[in-house]
N, C-alpha and C. Protein backbone atom coordinates (compact mmCIF):
# COMPACT_ATOMS: atom_id res chain seq x y z
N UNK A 1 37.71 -80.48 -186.48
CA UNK A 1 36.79 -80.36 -187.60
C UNK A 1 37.10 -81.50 -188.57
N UNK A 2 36.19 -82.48 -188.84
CA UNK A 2 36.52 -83.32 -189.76
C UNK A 2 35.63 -83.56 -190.50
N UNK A 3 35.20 -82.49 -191.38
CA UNK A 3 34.51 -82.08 -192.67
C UNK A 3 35.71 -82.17 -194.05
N UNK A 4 35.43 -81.73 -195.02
CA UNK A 4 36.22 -81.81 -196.23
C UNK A 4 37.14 -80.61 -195.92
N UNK A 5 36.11 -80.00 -195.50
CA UNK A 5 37.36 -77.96 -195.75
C UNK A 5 38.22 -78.02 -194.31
N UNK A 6 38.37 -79.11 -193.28
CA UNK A 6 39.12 -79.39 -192.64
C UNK A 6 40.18 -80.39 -192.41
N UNK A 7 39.68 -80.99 -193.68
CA UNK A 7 40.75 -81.97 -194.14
C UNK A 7 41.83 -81.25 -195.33
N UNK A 8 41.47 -80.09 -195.67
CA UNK A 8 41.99 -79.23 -196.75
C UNK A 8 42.84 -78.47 -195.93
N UNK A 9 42.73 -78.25 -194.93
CA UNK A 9 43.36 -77.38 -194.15
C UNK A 9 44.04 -77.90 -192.53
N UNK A 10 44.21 -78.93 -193.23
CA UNK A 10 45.22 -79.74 -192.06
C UNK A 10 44.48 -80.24 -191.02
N UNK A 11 43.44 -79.81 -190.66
CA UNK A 11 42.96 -80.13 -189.14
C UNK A 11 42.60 -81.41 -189.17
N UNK A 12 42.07 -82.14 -188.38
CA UNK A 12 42.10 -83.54 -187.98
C UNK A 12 42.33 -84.50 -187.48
N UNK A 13 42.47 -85.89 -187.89
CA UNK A 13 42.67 -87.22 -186.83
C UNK A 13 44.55 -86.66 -187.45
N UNK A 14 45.09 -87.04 -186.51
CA UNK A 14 46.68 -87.74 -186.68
C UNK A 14 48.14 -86.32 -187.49
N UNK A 15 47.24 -85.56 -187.64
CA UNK A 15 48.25 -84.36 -187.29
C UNK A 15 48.26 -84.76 -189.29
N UNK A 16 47.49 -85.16 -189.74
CA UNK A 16 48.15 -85.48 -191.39
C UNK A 16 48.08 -84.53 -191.96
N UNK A 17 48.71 -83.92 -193.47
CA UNK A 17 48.78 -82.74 -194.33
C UNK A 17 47.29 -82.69 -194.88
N UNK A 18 47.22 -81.80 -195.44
CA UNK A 18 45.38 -81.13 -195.69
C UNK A 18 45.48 -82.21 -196.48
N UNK A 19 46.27 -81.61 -197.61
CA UNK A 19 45.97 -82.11 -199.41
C UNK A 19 45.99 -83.97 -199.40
N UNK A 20 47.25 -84.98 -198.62
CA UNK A 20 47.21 -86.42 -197.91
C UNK A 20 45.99 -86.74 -197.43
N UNK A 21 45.17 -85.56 -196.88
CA UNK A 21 44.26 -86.31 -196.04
C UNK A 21 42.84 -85.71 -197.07
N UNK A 22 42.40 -84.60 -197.78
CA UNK A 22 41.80 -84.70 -198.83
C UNK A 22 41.57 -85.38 -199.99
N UNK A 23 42.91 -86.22 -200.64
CA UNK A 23 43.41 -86.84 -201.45
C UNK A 23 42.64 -88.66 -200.68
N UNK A 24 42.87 -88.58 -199.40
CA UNK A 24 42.48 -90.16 -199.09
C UNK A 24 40.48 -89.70 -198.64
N UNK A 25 40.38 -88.84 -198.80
CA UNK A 25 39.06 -88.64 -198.69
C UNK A 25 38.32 -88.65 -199.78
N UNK A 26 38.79 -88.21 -200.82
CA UNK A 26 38.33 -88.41 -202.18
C UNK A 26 38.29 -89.80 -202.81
N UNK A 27 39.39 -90.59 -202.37
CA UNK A 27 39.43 -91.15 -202.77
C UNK A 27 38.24 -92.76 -202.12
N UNK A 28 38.35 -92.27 -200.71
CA UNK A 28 37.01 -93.46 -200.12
C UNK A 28 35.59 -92.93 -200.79
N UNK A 29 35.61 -92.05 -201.29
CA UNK A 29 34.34 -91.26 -202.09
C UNK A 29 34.16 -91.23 -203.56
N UNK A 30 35.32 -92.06 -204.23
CA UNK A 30 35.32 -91.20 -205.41
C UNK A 30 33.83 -91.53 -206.17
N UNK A 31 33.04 -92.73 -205.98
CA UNK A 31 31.76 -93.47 -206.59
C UNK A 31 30.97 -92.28 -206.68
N UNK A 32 31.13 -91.54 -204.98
CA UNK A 32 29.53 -90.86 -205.07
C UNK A 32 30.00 -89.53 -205.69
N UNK A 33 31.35 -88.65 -205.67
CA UNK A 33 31.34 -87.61 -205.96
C UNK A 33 31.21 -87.83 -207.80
N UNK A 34 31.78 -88.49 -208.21
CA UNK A 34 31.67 -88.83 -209.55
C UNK A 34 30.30 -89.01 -210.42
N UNK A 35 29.34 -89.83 -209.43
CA UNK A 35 28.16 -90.12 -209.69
C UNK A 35 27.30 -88.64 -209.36
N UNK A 36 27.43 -88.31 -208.57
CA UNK A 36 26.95 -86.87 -208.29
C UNK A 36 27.65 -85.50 -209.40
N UNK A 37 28.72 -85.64 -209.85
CA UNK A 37 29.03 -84.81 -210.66
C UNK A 37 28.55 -85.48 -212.20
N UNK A 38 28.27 -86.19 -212.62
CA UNK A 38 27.43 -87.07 -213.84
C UNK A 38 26.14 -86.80 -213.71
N UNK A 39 24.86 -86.74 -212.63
CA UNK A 39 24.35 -86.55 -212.34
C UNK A 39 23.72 -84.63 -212.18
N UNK A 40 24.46 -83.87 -212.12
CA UNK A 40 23.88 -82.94 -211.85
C UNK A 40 24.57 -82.00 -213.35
N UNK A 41 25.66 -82.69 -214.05
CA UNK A 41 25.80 -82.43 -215.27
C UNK A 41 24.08 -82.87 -216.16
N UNK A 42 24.01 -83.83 -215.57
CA UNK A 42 22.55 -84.34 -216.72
C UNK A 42 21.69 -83.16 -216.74
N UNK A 43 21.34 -82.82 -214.82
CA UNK A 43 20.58 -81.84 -214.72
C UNK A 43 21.13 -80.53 -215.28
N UNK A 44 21.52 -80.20 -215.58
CA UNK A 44 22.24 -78.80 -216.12
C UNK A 44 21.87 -79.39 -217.88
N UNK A 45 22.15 -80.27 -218.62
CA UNK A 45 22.00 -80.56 -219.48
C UNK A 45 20.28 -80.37 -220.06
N UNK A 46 19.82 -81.13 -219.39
CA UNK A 46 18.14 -80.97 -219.42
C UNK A 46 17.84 -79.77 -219.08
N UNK A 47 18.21 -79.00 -218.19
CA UNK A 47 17.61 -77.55 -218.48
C UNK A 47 17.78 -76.93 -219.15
N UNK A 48 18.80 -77.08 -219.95
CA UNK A 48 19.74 -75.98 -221.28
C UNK A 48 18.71 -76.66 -222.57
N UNK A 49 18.11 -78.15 -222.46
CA UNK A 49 17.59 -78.67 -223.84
C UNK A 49 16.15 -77.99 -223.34
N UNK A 50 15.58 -78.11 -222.38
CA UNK A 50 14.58 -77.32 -222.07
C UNK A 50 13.83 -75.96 -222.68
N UNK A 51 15.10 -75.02 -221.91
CA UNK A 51 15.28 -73.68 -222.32
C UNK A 51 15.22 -73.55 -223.46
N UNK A 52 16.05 -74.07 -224.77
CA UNK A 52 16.03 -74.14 -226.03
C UNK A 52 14.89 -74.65 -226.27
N UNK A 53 14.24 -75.81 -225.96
CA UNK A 53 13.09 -76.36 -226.98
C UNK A 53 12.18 -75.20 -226.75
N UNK A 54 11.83 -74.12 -225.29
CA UNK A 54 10.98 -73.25 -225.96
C UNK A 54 11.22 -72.27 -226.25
N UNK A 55 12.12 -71.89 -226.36
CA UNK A 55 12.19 -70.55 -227.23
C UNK A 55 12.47 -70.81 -228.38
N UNK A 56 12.99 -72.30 -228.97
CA UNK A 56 13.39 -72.10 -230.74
C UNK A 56 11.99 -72.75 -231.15
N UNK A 57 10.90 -73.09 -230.56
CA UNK A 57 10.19 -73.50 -231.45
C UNK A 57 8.92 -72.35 -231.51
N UNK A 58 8.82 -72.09 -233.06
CA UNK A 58 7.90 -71.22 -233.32
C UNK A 58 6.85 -71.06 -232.48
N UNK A 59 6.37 -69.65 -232.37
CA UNK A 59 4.78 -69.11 -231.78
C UNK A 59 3.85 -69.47 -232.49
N UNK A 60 3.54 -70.13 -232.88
CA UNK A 60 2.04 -70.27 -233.85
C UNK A 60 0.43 -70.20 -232.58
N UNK A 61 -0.20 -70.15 -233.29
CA UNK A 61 -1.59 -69.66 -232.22
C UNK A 61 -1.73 -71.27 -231.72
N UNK A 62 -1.01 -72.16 -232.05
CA UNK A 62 -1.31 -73.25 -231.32
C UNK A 62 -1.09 -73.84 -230.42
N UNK A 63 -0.91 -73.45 -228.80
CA UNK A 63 -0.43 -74.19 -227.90
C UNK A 63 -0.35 -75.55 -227.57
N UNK A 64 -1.01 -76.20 -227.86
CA UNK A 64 -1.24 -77.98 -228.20
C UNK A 64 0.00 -78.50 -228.88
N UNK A 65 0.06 -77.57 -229.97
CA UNK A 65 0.92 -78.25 -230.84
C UNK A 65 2.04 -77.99 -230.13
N UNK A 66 2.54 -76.71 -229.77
CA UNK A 66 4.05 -76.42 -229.11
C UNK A 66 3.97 -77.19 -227.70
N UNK A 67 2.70 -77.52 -227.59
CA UNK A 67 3.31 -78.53 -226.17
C UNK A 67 3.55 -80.25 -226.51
N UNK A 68 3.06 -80.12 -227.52
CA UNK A 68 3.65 -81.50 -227.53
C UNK A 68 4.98 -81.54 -228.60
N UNK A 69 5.63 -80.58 -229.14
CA UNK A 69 6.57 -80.74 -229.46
C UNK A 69 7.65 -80.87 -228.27
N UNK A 70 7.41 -79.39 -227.16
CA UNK A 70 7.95 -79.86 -226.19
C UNK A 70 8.25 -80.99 -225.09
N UNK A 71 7.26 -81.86 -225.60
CA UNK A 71 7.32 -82.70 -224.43
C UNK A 71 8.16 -84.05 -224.97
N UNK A 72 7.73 -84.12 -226.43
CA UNK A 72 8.70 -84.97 -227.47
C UNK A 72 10.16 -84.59 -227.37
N UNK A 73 10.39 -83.56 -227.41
CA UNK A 73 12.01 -83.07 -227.23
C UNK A 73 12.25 -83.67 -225.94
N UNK A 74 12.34 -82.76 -224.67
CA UNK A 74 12.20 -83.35 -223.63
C UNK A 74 12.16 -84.54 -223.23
N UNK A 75 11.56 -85.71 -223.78
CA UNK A 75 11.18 -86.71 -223.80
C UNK A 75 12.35 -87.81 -224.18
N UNK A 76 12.41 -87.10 -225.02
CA UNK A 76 13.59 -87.68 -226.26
C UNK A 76 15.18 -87.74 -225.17
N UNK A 77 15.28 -86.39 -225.02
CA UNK A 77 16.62 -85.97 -223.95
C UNK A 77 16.34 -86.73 -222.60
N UNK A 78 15.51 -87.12 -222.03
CA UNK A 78 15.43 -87.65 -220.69
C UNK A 78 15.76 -88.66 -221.03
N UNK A 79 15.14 -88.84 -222.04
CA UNK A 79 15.55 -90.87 -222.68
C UNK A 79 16.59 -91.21 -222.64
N UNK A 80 17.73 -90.35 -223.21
CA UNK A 80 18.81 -90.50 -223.81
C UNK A 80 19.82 -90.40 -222.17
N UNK A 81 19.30 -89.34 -221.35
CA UNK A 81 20.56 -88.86 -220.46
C UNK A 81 20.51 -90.30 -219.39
N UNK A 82 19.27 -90.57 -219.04
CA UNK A 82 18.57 -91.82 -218.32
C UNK A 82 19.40 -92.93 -218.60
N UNK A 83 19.94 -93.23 -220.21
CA UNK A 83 20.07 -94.45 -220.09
C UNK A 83 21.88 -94.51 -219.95
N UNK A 84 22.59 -93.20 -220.14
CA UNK A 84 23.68 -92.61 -220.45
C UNK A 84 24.33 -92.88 -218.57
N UNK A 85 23.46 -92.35 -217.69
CA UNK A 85 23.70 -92.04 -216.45
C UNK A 85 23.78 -93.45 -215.95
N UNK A 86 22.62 -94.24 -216.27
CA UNK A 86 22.50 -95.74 -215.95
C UNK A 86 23.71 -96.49 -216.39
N UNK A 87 23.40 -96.56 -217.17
CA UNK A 87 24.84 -97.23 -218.07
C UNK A 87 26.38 -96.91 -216.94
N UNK A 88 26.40 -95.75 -217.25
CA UNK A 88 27.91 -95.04 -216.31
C UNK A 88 27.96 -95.45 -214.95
N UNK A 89 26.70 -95.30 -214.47
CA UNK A 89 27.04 -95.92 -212.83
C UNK A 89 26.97 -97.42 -212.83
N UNK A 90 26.12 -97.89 -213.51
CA UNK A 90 26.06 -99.68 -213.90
C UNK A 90 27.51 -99.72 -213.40
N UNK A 91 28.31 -99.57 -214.73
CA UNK A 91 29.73 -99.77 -215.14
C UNK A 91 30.38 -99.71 -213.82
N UNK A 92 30.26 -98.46 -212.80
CA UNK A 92 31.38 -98.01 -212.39
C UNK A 92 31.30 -99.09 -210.66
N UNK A 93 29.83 -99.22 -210.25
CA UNK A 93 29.62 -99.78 -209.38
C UNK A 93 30.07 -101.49 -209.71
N UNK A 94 29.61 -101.91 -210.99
CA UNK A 94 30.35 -103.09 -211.43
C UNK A 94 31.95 -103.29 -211.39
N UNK A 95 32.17 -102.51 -211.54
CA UNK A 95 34.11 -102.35 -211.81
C UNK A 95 34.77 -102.46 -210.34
N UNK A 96 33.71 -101.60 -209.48
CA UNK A 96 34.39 -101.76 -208.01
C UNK A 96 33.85 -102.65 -207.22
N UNK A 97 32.50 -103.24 -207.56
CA UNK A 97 32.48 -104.82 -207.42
C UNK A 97 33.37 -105.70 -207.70
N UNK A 98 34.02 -106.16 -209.00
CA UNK A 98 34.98 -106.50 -208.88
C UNK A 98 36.34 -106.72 -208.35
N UNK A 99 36.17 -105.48 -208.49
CA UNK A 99 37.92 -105.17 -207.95
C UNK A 99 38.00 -105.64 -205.94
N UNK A 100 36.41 -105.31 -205.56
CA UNK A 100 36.32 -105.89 -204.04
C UNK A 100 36.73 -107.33 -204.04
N UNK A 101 35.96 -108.31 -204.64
CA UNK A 101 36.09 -109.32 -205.22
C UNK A 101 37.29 -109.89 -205.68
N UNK A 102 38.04 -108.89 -205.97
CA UNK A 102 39.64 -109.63 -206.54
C UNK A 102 40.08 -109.62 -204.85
N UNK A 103 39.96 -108.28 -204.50
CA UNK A 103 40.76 -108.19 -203.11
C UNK A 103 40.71 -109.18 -201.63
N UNK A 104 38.78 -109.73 -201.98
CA UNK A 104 38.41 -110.50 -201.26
C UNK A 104 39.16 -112.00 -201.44
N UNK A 105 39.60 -111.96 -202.60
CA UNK A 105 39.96 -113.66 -202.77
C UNK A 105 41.36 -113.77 -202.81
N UNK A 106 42.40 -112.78 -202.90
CA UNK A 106 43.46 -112.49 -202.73
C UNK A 106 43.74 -112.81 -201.21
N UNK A 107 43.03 -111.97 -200.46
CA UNK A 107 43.37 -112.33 -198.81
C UNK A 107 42.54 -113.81 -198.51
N UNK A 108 42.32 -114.05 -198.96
CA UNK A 108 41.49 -115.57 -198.88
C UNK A 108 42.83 -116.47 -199.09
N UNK A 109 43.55 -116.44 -200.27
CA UNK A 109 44.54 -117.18 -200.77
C UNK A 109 45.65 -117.02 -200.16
N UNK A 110 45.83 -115.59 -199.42
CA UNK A 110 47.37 -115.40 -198.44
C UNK A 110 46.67 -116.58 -197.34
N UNK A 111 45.40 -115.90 -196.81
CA UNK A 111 45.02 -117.24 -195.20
C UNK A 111 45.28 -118.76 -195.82
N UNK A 112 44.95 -118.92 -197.10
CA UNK A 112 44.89 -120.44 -197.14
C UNK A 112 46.52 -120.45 -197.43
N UNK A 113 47.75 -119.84 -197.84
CA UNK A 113 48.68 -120.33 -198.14
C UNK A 113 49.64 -120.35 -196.27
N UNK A 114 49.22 -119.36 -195.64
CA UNK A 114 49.45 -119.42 -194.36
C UNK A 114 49.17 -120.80 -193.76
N UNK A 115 48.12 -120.90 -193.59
CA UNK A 115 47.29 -122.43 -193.25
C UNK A 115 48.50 -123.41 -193.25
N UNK A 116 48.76 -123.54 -194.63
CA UNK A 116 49.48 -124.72 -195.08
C UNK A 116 50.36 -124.57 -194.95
N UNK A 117 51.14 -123.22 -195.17
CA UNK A 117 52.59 -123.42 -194.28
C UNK A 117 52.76 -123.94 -192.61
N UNK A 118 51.79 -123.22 -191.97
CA UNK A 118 51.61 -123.70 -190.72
C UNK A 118 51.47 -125.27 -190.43
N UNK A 119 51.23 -125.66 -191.33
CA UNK A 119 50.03 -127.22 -190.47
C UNK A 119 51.70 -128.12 -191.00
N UNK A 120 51.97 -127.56 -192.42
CA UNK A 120 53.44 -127.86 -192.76
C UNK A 120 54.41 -128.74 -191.32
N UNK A 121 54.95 -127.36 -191.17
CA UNK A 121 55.70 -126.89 -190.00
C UNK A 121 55.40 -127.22 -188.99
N UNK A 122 54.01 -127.49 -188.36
CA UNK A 122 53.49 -128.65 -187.36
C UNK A 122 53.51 -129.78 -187.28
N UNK A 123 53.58 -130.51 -188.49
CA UNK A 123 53.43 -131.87 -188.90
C UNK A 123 55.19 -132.37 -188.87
N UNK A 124 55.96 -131.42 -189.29
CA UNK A 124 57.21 -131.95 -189.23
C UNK A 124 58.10 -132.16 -187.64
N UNK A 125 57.25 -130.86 -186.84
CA UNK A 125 57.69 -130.99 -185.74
C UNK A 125 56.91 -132.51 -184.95
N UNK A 126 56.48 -133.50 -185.52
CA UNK A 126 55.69 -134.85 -184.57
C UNK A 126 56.64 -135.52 -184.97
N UNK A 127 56.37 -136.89 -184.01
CA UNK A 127 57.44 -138.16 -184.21
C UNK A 127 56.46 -138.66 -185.24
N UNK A 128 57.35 -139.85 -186.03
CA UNK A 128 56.65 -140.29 -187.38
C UNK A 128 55.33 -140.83 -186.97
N UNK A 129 54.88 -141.51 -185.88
CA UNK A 129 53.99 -142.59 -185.45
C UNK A 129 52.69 -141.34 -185.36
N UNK A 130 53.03 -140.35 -184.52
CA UNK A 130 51.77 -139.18 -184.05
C UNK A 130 51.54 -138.70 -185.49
N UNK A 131 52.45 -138.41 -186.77
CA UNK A 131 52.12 -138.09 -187.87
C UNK A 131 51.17 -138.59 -188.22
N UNK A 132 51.58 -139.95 -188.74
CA UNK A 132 50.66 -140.94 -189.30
C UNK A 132 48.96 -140.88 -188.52
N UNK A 133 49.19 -141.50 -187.08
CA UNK A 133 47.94 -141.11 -186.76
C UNK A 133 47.08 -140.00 -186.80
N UNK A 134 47.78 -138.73 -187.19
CA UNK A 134 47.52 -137.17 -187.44
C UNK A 134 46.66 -137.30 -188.96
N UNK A 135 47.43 -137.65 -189.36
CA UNK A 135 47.15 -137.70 -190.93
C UNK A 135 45.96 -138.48 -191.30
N UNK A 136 45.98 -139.53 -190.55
CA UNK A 136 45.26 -140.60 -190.45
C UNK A 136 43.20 -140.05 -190.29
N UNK A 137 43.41 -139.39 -189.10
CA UNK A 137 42.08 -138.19 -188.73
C UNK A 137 41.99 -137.24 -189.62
N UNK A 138 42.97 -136.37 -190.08
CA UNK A 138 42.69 -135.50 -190.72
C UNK A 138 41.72 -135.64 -192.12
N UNK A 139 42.27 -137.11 -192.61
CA UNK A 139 41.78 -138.00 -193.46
C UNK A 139 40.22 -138.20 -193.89
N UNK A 140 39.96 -138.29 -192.19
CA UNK A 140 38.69 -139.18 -191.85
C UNK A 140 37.64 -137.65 -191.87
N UNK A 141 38.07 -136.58 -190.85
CA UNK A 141 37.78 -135.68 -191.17
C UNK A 141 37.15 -134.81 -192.24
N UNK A 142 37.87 -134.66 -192.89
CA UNK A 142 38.18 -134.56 -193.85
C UNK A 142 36.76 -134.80 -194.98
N UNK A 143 37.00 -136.02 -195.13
CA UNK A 143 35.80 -137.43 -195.69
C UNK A 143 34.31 -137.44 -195.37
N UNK A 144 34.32 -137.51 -193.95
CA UNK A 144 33.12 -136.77 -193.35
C UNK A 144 32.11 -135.40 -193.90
N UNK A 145 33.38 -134.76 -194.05
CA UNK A 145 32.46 -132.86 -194.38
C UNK A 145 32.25 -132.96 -196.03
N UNK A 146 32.66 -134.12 -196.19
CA UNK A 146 32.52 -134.07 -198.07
C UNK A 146 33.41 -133.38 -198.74
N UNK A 147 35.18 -132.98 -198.09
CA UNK A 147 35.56 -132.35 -198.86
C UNK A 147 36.63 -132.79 -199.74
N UNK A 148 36.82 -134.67 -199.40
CA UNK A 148 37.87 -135.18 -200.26
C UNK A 148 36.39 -136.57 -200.44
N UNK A 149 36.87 -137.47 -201.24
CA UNK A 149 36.00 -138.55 -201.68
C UNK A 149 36.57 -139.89 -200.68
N UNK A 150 35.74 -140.94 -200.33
CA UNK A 150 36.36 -141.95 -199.31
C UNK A 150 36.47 -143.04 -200.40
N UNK A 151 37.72 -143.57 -200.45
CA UNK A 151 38.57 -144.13 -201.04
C UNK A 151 38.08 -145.72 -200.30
């Protein structure tokens, strides 16, 4: 079973503890459960401003009028939760954009510092003459793809 209430209860890939393997499930999720619990708070919110706008606003023989008070209230609260909800997920999907983005260029910078240790450590193992001519292409190479200027 590899649903949530079977990750709660031990079952699963690799023999792991419920709560270890709930805990890493939440956590590849946390965007949507968060966004979904913001989200259905709004909805719970708007029905409670709902509920209130009609019962506290007076009976008068005018239905017109109490409907457009209601719809102004209402109106008002959708406005507000809309831009509240937007805003929060903006933020949160931005933040873990980033943070992908740090992670992406981090392993970018281990490959390129690898690289250069390697080519290092290659270059020292040639006789001086294969260097030079090594260096020499790499140069030219190099110059070609536009990524140094030709001298």
């Amino acid at each position: 079973m590899s649903t949530v209430a079977g990750a709660y209860h031990g079952e699963g890939r690799g023999g792991q503890e419920g709560s270890g393997r709930l805990a890493s499930i939440m956590a590849e999720h946390s965007l949507a459960i968060t966004a979904a619990i913001v989200i259905v708070a709004a909805m719970v919110t708007l029905v409670v401003v709902a509920v209130v706008a009609v019962t506290a606003l007076p009976s008068t023989g005018s239905t017109g009028e109490s409907a457009k008070s209601i719809a102004a209230i209402v109106g008002a609260v959708t406005t507000v939760l809309g831009t509240i909800i937007g805003a929060f997920l903006g933020a949160r999907v931005g933040s873990e954009g980033k943070a992908a983005a740090h992670d992406d260029r981090r392993v970018a910078d281990q490959r390129t510092e690898a690289a250069v240790i390697r080519a290092g450590v290659l270059a020292a193992a040639l006789d001086p003459e294969q260097a030079r001519n090594a260096s020499a292409e790499v140069e030219r190479m190099l110059a070609r793809r536009g990524l140094i200027s030709r001298d």
